[in-house]
PDB file of N, CA and C in Angstrom:
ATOM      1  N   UNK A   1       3.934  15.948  -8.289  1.00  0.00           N
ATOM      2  CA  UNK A   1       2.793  16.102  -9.168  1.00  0.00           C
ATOM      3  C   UNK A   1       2.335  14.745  -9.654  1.00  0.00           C
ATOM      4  N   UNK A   2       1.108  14.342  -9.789  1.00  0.00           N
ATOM      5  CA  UNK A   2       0.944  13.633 -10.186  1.00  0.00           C
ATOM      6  C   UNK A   2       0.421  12.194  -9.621  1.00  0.00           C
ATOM      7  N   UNK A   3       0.693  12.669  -8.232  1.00  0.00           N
ATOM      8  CA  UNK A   3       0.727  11.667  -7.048  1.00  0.00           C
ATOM      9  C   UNK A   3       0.191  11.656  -5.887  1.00  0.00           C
ATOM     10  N   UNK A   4      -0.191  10.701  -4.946  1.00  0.00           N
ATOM     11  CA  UNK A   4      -1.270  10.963  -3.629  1.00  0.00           C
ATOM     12  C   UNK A   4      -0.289  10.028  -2.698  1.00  0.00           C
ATOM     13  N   UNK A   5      -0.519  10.212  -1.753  1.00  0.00           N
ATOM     14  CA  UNK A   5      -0.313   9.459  -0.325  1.00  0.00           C
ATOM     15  C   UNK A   5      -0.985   8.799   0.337  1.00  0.00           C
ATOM     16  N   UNK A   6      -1.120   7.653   0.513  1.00  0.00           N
ATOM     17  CA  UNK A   6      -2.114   6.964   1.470  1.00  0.00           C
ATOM     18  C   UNK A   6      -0.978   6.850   3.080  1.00  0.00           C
ATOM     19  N   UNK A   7      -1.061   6.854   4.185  1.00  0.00           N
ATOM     20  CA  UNK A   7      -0.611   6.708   5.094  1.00  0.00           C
ATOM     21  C   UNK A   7      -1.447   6.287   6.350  1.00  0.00           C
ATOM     22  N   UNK A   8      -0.863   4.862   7.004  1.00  0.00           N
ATOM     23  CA  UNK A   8      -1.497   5.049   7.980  1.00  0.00           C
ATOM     24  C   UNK A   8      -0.338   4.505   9.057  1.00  0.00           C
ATOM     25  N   UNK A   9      -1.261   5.133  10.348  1.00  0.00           N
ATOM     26  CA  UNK A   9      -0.296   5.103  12.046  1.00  0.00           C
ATOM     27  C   UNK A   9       0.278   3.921  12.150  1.00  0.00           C
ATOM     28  N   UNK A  10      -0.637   2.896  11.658  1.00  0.00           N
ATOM     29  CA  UNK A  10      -0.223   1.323  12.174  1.00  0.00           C
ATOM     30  C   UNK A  10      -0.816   0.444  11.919  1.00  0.00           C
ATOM     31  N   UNK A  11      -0.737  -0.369  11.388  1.00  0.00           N
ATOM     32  CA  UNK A  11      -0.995  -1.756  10.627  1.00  0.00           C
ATOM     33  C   UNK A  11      -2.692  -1.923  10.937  1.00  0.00           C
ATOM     34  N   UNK A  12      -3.199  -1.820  10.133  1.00  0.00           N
ATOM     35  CA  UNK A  12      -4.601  -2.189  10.301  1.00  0.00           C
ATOM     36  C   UNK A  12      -5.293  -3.327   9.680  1.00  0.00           C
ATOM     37  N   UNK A  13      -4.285  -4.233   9.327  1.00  0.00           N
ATOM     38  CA  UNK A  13      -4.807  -5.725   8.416  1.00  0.00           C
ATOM     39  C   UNK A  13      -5.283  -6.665   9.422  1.00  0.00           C
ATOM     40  N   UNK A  14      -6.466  -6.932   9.493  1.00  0.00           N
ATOM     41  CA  UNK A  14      -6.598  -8.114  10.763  1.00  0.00           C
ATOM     42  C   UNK A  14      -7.030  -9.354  10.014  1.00  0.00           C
ATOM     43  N   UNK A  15      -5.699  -9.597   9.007  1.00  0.00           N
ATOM     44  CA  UNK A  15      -5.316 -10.918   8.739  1.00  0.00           C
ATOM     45  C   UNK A  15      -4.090 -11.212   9.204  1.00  0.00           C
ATOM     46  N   UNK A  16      -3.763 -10.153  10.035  1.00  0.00           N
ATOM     47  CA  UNK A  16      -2.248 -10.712   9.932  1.00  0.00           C
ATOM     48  C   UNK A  16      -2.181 -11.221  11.395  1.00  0.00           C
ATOM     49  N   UNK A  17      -3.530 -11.456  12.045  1.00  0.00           N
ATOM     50  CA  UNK A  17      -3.926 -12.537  13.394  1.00  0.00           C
ATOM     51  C   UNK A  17      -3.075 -13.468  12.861  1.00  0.00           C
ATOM     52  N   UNK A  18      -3.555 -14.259  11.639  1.00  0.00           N
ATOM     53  CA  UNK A  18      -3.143 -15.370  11.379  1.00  0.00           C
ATOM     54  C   UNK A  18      -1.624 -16.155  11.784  1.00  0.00           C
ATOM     55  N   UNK A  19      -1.122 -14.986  11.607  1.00  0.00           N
ATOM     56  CA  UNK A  19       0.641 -15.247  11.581  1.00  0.00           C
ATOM     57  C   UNK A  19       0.916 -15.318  13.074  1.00  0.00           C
ATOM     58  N   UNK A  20       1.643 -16.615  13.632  1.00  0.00           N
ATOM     59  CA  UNK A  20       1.932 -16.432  15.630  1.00  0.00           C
ATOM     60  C   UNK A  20       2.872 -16.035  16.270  1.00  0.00           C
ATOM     61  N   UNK A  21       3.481 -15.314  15.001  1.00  0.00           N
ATOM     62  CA  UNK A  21       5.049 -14.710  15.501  1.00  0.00           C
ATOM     63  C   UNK A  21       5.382 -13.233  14.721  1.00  0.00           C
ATOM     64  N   UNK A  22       6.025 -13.678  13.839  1.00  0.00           N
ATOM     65  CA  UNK A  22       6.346 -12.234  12.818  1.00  0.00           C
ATOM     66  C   UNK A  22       5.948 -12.465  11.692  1.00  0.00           C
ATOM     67  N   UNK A  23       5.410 -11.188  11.262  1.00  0.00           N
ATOM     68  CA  UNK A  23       4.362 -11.631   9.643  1.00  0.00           C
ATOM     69  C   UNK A  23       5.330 -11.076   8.991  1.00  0.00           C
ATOM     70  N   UNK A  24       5.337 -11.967   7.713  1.00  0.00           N
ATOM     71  CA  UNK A  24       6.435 -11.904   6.515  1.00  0.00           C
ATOM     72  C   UNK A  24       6.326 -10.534   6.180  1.00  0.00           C
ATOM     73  N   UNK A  25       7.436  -9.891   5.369  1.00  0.00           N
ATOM     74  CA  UNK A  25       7.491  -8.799   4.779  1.00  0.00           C
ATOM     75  C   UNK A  25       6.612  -8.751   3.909  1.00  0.00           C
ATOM     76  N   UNK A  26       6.480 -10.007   2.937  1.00  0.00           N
ATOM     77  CA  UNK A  26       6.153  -9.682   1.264  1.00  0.00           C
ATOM     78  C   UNK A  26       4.281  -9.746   1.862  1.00  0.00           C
ATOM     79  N   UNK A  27       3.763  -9.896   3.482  1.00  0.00           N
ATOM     80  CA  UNK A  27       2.229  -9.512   3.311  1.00  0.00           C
ATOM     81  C   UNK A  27       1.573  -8.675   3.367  1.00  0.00           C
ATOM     82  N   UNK A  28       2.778  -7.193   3.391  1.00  0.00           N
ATOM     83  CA  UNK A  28       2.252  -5.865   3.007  1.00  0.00           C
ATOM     84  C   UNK A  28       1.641  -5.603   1.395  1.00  0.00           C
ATOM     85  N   UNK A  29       2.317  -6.147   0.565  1.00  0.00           N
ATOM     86  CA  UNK A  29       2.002  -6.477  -0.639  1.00  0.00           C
ATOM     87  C   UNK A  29       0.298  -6.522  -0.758  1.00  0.00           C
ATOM     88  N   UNK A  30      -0.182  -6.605   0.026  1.00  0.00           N
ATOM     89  CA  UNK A  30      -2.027  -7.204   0.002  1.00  0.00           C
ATOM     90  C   UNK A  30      -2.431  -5.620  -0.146  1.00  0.00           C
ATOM     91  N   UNK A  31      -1.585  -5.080   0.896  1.00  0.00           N
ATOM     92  CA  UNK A  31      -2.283  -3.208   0.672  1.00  0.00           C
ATOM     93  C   UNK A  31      -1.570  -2.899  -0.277  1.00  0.00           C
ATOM     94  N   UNK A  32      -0.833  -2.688  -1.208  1.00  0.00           N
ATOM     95  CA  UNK A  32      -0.902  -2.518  -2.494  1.00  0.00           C
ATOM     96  C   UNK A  32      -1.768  -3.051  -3.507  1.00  0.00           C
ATOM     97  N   UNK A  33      -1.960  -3.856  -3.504  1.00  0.00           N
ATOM     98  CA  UNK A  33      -2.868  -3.840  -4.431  1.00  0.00           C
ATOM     99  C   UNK A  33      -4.303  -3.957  -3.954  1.00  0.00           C
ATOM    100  N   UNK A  34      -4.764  -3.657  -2.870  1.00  0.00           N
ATOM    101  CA  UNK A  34      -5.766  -3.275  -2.566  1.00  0.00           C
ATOM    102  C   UNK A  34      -6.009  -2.037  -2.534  1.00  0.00           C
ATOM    103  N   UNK A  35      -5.383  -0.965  -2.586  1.00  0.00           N
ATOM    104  CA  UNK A  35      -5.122   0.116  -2.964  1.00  0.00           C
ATOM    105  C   UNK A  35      -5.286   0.727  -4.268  1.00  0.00           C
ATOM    106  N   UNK A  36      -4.604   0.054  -5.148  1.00  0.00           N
ATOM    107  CA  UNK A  36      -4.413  -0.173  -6.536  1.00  0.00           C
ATOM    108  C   UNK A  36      -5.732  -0.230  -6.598  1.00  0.00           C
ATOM    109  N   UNK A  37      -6.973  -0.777  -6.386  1.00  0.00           N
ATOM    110  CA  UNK A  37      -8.139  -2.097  -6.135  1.00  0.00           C
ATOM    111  C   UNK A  37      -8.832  -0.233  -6.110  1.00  0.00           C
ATOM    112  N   UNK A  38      -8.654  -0.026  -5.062  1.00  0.00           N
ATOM    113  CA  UNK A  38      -9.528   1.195  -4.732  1.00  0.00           C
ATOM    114  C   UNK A  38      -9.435   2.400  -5.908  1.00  0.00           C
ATOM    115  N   UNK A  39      -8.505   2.636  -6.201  1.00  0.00           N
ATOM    116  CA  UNK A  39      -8.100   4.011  -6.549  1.00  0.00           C
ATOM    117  C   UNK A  39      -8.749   3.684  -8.261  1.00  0.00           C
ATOM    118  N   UNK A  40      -7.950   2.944  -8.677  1.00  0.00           N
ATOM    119  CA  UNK A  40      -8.486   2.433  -9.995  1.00  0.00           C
ATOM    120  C   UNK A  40     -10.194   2.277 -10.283  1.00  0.00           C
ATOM    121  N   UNK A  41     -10.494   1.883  -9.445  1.00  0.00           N
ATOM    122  CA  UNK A  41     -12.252   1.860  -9.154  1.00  0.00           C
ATOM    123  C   UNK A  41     -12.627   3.169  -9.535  1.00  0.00           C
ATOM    124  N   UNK A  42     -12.036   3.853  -8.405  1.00  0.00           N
ATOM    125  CA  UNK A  42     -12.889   5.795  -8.294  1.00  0.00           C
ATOM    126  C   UNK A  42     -12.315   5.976  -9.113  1.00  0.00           C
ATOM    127  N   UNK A  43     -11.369   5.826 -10.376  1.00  0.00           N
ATOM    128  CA  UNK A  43     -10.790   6.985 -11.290  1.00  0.00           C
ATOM    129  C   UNK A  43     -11.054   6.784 -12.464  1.00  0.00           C
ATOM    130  N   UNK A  44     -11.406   5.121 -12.858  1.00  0.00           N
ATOM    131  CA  UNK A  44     -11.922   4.625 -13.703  1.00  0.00           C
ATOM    132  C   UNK A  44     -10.246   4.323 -14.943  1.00  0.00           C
ATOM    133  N   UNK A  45      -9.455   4.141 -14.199  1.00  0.00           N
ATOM    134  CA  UNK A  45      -7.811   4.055 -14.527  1.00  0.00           C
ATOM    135  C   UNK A  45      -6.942   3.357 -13.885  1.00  0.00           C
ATOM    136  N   UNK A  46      -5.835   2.989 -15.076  1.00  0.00           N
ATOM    137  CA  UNK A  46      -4.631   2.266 -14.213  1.00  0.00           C
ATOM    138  C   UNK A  46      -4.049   3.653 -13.250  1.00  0.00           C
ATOM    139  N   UNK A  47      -3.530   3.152 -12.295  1.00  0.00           N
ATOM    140  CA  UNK A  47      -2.742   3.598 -11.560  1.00  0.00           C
ATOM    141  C   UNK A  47      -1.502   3.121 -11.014  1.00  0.00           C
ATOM    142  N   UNK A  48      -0.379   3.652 -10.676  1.00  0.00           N
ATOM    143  CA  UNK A  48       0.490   2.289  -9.638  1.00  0.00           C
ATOM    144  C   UNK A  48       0.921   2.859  -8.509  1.00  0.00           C
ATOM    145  N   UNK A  49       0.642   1.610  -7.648  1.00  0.00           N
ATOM    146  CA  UNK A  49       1.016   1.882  -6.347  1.00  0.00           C
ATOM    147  C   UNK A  49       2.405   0.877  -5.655  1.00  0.00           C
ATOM    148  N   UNK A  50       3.108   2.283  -5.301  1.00  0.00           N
ATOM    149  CA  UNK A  50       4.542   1.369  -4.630  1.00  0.00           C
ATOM    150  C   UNK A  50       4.276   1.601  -2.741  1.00  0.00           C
ATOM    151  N   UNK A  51       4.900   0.985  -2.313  1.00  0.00           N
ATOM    152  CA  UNK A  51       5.057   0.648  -0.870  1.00  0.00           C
ATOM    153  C   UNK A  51       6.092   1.421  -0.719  1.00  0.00           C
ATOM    154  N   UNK A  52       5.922   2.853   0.529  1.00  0.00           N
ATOM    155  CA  UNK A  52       7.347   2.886   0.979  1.00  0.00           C
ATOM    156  C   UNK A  52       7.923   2.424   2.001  1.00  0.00           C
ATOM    157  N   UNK A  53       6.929   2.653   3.244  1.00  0.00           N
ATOM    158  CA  UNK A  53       7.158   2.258   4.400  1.00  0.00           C
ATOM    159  C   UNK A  53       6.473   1.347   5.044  1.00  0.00           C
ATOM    160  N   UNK A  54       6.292   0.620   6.061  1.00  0.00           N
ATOM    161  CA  UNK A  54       5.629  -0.475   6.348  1.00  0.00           C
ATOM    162  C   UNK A  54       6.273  -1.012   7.903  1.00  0.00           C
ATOM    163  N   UNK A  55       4.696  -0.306   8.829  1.00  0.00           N
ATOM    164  CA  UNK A  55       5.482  -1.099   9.905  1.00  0.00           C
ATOM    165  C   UNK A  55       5.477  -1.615  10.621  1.00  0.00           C
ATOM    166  N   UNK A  56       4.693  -2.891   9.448  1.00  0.00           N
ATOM    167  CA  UNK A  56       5.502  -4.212  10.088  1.00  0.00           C
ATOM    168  C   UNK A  56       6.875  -4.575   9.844  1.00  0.00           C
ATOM    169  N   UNK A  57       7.622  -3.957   9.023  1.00  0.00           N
ATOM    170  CA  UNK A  57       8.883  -4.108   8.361  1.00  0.00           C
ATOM    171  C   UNK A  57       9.863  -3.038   9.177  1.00  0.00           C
ATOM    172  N   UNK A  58       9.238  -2.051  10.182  1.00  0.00           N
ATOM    173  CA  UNK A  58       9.676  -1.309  11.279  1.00  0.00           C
ATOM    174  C   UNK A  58      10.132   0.079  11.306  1.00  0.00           C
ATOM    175  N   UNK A  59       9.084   0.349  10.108  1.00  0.00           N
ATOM    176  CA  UNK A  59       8.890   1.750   9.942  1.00  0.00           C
ATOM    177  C   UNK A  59       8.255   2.058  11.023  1.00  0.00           C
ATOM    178  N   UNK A  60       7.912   3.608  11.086  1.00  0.00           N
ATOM    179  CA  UNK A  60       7.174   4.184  12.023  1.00  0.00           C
ATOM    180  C   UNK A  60       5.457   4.040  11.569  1.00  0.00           C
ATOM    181  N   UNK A  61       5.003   3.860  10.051  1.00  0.00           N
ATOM    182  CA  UNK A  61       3.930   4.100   9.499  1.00  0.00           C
ATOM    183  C   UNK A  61       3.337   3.676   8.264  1.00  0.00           C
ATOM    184  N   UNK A  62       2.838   2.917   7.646  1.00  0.00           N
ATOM    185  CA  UNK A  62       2.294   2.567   6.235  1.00  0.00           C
ATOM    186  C   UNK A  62       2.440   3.415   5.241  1.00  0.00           C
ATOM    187  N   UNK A  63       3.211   3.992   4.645  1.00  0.00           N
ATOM    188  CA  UNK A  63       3.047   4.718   3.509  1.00  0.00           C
ATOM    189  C   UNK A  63       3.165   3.977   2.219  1.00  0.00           C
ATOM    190  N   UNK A  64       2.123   4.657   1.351  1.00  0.00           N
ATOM    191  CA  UNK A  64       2.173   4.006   0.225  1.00  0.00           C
ATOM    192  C   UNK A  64       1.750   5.460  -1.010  1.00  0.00           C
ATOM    193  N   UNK A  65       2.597   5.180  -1.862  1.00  0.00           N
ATOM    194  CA  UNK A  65       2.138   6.256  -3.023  1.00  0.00           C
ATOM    195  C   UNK A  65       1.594   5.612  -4.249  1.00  0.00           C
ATOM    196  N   UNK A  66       0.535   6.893  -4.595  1.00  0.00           N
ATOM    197  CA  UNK A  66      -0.211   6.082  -5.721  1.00  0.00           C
ATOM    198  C   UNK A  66      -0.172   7.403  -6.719  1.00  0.00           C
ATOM    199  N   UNK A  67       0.854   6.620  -8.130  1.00  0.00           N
ATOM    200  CA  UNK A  67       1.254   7.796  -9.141  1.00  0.00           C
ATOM    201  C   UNK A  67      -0.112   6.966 -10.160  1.00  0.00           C
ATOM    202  N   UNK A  68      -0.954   8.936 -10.473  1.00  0.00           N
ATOM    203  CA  UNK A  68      -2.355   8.914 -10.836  1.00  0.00           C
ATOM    204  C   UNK A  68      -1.938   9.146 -12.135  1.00  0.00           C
ATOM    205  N   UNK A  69      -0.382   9.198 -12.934  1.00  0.00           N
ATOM    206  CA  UNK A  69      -0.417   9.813 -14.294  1.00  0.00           C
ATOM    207  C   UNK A  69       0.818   7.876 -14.606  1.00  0.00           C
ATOM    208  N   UNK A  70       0.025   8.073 -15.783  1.00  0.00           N
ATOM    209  CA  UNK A  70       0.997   6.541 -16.488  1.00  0.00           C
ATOM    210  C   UNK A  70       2.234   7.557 -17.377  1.00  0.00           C
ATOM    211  N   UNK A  71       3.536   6.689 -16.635  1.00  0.00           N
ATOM    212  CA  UNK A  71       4.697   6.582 -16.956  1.00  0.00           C
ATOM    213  C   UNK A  71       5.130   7.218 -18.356  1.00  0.00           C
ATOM    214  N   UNK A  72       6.213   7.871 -18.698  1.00  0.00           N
ATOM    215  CA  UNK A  72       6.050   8.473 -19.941  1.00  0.00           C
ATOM    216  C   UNK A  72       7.704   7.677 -20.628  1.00  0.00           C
ATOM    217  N   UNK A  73       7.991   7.167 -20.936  1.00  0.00           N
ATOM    218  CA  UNK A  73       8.830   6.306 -21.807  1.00  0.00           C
ATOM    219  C   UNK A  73       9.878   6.825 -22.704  1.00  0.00           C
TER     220      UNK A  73
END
């Protein structure tokens, strides 16, 4: 509850041309908070978004969850 899924098949950043070998882990980080970037826009709210899978990191798929309710303490 409370939460959405973004997922995708396979890396769709075409910055990561840049890199001539293996692109660092920490440049999945860019779709988080571009994500963050999006969602927050349409909702007019914080949101947070964690990374689960990533694969360039050799998952099968990009998943990322974005919890739409702030944290309760």
């Amino acid at each position: 509850q409370g939460k959405v899924y973004v997922v995708y098949p396979k890396c769709y950043c075409h910055l990561k041309k840049q890199f001539g070998g293996d692109v660092p882990h920490w440049y999945c980080e860019c779709t988080v908070g571009w994500t963050r970037a999006m969602f927050e826009q349409a909702l007019n709210r914080s949101v947070d978004v964690k990374l689960e899978s990533s694969v360039i990191r050799g998952d099968k798929e990009c998943r990322l969850r974005v919890m739409l309710e702030s944290p309760k303490y």
